[in-house]
Protein backbone atom coordinates (compact mmCIF):
# COMPACT_ATOMS: atom_id res chain seq x y z
CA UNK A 1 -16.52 -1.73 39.25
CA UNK A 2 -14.19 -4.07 41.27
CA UNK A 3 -10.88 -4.37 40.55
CA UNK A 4 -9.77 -8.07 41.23
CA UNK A 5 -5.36 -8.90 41.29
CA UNK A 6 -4.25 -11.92 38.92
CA UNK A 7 -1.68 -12.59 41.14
CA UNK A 8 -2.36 -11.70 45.32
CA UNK A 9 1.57 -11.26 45.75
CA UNK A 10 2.52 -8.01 45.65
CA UNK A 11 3.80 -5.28 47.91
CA UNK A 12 1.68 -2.32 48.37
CA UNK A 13 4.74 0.10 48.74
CA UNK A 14 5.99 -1.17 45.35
CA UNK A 15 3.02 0.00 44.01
CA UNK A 16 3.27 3.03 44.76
CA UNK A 17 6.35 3.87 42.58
CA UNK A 18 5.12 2.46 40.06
CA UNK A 19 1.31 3.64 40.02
CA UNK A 20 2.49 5.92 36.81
CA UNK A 21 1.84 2.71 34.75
CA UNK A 22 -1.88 2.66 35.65
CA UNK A 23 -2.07 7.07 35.16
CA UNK A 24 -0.17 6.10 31.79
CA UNK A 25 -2.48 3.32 30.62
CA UNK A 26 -5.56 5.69 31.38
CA UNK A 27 -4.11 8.56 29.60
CA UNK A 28 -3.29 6.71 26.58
CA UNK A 29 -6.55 4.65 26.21
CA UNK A 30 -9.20 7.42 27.44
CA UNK A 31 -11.63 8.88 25.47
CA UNK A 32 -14.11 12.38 25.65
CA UNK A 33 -13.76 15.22 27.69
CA UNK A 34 -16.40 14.96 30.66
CA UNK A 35 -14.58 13.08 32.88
CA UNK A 36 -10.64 12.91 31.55
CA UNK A 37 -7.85 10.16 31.93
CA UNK A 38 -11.04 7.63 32.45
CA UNK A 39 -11.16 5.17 29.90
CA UNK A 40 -14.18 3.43 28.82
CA UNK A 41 -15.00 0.51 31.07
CA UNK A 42 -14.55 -2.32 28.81
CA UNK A 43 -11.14 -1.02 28.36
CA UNK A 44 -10.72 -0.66 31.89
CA UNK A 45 -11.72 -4.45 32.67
CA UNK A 46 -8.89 -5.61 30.85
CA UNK A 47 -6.17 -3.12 31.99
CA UNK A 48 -2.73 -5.44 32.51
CA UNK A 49 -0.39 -4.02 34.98
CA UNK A 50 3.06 -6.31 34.50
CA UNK A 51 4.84 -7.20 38.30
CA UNK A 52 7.81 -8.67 38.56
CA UNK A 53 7.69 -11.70 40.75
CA UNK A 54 7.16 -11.00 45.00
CA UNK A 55 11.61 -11.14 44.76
CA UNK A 56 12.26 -8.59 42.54
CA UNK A 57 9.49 -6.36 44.30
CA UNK A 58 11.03 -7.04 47.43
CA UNK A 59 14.73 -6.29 45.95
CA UNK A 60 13.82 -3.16 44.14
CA UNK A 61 11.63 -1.85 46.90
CA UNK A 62 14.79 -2.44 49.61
CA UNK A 63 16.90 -0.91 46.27
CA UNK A 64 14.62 1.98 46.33
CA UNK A 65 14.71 2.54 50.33
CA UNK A 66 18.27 3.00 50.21
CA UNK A 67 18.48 5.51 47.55
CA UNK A 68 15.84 7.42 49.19
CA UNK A 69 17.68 7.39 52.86
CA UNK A 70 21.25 8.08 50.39
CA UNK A 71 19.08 11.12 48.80
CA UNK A 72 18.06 12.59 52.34
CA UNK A 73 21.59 11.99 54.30
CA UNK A 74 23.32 14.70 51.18
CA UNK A 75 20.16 17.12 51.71
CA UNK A 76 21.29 17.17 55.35
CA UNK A 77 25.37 17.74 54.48
């Protein structure tokens, strides 16, 4: 199966943070016990993930940075 983007704007390193939604929406909509946290595939094909527009990616992403470099400079102290 192929996954195919509604919208082509979106940062990849956004994604990553929030890739939970995607574990989440598997968890909560898979079924069985062979292969776990798959869900059937015509529940798969119309999995939504909500982005905020390529802005607000951008934003939190540069939000995110700086709490992470924050987060490291007190490990160092």
């Amino acid at each position: 199966m192929k996954i195919k983007l509604v919208n082509e704007e979106w940062i990849p390193y956004f994604m990553i943070f929030f890739d939970f939604l995607i574990k989440q929406k598997s968890q909560e909509n898979s079924k069985g016990s062979a292969i776990k946290n798959i869900p059937p595939l015509d529940i798969l094909k119309n999995f939504t993930i909500p982005l905020p527009p390529l802005k607000e990616q951008e934003y939190i992403t540069q939000t995110l940075d700086t709490l992470f470099t924050l987060k490291k400079g007190l490990r160092v102290e």
